[in-house]
N, C-alpha and C. Protein backbone atom coordinates (compact mmCIF):
# COMPACT_ATOMS: atom_id res chain seq x y z
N UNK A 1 13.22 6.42 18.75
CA UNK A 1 11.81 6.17 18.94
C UNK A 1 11.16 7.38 19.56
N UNK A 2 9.70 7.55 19.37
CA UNK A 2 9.32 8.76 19.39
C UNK A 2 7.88 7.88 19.99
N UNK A 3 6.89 9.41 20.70
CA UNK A 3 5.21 9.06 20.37
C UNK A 3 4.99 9.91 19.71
N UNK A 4 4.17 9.37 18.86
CA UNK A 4 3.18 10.45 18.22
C UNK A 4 1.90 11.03 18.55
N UNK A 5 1.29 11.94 17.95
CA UNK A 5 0.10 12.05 18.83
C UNK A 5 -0.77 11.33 19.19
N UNK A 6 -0.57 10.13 18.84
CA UNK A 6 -1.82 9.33 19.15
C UNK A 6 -1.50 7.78 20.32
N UNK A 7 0.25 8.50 20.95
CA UNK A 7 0.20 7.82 22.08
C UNK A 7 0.99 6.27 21.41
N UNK A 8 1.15 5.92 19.85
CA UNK A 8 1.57 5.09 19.56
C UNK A 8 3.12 5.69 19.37
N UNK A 9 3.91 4.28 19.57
CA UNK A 9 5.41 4.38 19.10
C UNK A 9 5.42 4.06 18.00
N UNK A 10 6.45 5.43 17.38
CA UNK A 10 6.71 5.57 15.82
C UNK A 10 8.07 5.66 16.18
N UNK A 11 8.86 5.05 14.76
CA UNK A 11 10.45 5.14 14.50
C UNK A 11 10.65 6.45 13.79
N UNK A 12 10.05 7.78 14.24
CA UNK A 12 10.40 8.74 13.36
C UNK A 12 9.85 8.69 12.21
N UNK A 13 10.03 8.18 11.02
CA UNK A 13 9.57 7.56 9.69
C UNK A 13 8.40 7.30 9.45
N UNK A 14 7.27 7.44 10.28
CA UNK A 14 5.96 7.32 10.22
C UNK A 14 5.70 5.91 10.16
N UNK A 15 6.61 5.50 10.84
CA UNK A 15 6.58 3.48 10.75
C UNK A 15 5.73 3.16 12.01
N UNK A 16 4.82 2.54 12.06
CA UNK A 16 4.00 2.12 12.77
C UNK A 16 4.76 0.67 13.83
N UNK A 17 5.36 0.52 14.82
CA UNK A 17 6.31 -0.12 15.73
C UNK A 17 5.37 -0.76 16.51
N UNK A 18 4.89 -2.16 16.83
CA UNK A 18 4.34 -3.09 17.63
C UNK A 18 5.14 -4.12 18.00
N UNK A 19 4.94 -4.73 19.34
CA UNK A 19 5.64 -5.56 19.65
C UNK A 19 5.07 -6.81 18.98
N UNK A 20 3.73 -6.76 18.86
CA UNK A 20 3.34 -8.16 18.02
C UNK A 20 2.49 -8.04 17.15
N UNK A 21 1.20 -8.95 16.39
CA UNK A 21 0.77 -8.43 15.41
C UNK A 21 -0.47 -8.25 16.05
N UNK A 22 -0.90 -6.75 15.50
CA UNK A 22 -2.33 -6.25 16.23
C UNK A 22 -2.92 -5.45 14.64
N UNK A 23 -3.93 -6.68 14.55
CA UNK A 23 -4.37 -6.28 13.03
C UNK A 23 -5.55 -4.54 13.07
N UNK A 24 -6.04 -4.65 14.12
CA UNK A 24 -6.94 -3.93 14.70
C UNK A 24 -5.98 -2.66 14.57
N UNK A 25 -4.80 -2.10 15.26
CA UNK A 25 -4.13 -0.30 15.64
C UNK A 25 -3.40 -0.24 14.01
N UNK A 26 -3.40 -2.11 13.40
CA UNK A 26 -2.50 -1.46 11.85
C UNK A 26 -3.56 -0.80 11.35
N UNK A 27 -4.57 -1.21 11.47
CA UNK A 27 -5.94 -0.63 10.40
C UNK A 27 -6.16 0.79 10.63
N UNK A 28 -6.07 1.12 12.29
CA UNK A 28 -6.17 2.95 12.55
C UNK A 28 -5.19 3.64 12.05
N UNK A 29 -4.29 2.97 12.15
CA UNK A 29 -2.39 3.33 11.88
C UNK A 29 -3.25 4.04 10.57
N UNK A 30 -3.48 3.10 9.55
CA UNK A 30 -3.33 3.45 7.55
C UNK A 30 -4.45 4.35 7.80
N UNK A 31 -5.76 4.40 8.72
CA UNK A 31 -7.06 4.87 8.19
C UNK A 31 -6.76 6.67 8.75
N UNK A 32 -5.70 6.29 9.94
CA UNK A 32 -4.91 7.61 10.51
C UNK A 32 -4.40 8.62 8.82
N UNK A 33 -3.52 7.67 8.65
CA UNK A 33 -2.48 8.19 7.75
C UNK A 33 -3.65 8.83 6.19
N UNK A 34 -4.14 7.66 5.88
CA UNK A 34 -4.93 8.00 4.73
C UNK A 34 -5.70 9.66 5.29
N UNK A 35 -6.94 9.43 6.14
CA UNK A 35 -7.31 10.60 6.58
C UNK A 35 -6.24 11.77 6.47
N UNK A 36 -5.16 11.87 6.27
CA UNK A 36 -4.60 12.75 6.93
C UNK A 36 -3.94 13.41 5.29
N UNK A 37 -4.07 12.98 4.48
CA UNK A 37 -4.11 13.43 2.87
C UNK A 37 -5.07 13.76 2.63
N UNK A 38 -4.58 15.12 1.14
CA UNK A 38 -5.81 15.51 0.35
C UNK A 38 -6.08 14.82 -0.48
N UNK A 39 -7.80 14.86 -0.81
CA UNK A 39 -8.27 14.29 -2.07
C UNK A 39 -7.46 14.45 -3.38
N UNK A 40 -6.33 14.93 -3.41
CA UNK A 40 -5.20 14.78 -4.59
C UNK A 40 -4.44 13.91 -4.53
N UNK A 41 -3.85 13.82 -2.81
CA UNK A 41 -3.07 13.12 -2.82
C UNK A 41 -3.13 11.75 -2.52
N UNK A 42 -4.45 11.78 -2.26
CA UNK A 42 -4.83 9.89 -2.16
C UNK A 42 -5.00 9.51 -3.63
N UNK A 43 -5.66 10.44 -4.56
CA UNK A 43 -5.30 10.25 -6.20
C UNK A 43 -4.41 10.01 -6.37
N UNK A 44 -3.13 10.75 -6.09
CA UNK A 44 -2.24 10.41 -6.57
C UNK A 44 -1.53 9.02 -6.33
N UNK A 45 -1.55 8.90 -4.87
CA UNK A 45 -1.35 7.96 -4.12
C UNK A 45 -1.56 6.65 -4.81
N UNK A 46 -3.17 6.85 -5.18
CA UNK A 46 -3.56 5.14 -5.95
C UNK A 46 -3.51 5.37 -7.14
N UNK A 47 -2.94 5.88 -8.10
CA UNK A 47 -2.53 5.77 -9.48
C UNK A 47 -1.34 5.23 -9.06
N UNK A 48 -0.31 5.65 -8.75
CA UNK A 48 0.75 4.82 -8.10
C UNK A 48 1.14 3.90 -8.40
N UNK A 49 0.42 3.69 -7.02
CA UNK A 49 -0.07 2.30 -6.64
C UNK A 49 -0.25 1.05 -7.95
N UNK A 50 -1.52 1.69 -8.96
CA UNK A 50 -1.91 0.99 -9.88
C UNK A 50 -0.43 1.05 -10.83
N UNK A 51 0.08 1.80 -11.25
CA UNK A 51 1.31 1.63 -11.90
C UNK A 51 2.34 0.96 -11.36
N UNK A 52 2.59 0.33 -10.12
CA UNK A 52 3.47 -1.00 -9.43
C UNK A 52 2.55 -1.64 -9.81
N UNK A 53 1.61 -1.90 -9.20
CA UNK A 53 1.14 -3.48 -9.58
C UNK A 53 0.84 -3.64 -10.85
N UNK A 54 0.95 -2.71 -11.82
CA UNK A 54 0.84 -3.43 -13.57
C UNK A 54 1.95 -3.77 -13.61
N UNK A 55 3.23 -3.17 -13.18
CA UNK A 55 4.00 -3.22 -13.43
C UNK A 55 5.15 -4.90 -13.35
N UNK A 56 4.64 -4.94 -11.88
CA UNK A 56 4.54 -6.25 -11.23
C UNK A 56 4.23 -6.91 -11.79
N UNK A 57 2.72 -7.25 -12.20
CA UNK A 57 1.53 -8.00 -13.47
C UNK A 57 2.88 -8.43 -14.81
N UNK A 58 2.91 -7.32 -15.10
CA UNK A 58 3.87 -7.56 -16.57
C UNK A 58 5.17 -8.65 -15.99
N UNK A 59 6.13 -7.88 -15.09
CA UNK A 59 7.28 -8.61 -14.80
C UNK A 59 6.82 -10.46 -14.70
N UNK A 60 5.95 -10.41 -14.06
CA UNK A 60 5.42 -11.56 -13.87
C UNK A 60 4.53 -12.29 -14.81
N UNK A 61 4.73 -11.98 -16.38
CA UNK A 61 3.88 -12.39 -16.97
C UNK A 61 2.36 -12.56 -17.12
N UNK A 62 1.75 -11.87 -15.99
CA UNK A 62 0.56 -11.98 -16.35
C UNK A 62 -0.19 -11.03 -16.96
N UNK A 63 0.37 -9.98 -17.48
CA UNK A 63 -0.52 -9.10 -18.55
C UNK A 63 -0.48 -9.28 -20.27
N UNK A 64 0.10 -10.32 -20.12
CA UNK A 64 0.27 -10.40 -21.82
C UNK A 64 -1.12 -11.35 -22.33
N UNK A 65 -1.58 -10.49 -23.93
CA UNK A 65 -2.73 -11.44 -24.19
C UNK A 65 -2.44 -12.93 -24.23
N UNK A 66 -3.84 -13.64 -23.97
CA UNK A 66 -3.56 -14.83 -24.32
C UNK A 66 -3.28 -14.92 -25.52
N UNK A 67 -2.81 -16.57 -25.94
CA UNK A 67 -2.34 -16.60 -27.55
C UNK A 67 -3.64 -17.91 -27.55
N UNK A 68 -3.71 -17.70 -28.82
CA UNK A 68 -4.58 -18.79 -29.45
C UNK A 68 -4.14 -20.04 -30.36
N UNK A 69 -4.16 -21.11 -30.00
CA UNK A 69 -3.25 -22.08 -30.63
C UNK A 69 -4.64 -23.08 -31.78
N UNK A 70 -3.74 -23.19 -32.92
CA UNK A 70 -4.55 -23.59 -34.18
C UNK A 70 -4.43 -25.07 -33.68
N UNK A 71 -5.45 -26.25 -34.10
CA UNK A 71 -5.11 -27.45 -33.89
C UNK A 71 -4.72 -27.96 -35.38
N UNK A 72 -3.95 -28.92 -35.30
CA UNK A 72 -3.59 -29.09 -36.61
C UNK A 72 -4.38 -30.66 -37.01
């Protein structure tokens, strides 16, 4: 365990370490981290991103067209 500059305990790993849930220092934690990339790499970052969750989408069946059923 380490501080980082901002006085919070990090596991090394840039893991954000609380003893309980504090929705408020997670939000500085990411808005820390985001700030702290270039405009490339937050691009890059959320293309990513978007390529798990299609990816996800598919595994999980929900990207396939609907089908259209004839009544007979």
């Amino acid at each position: 365990m380490e501080n980082n500059c901002m006085g919070k305990k990090t596991n090394g790993n840039g893991l954000l370490l609380l003893k309980k849930d504090e929705e408020k220092k997670e939000i500085e934690f990411e808005l820390r981290y985001l700030l702290s990339l270039t405009v490339q790499e937050r691009f890059q970052l959320m293309l990513r991103k978007n390529r798990e969750m299609l990816a996800l989408l598919e595994q999980n069946g929900h990207r396939k067209a609907a089908e259209i059923l004839k009544q007979k």
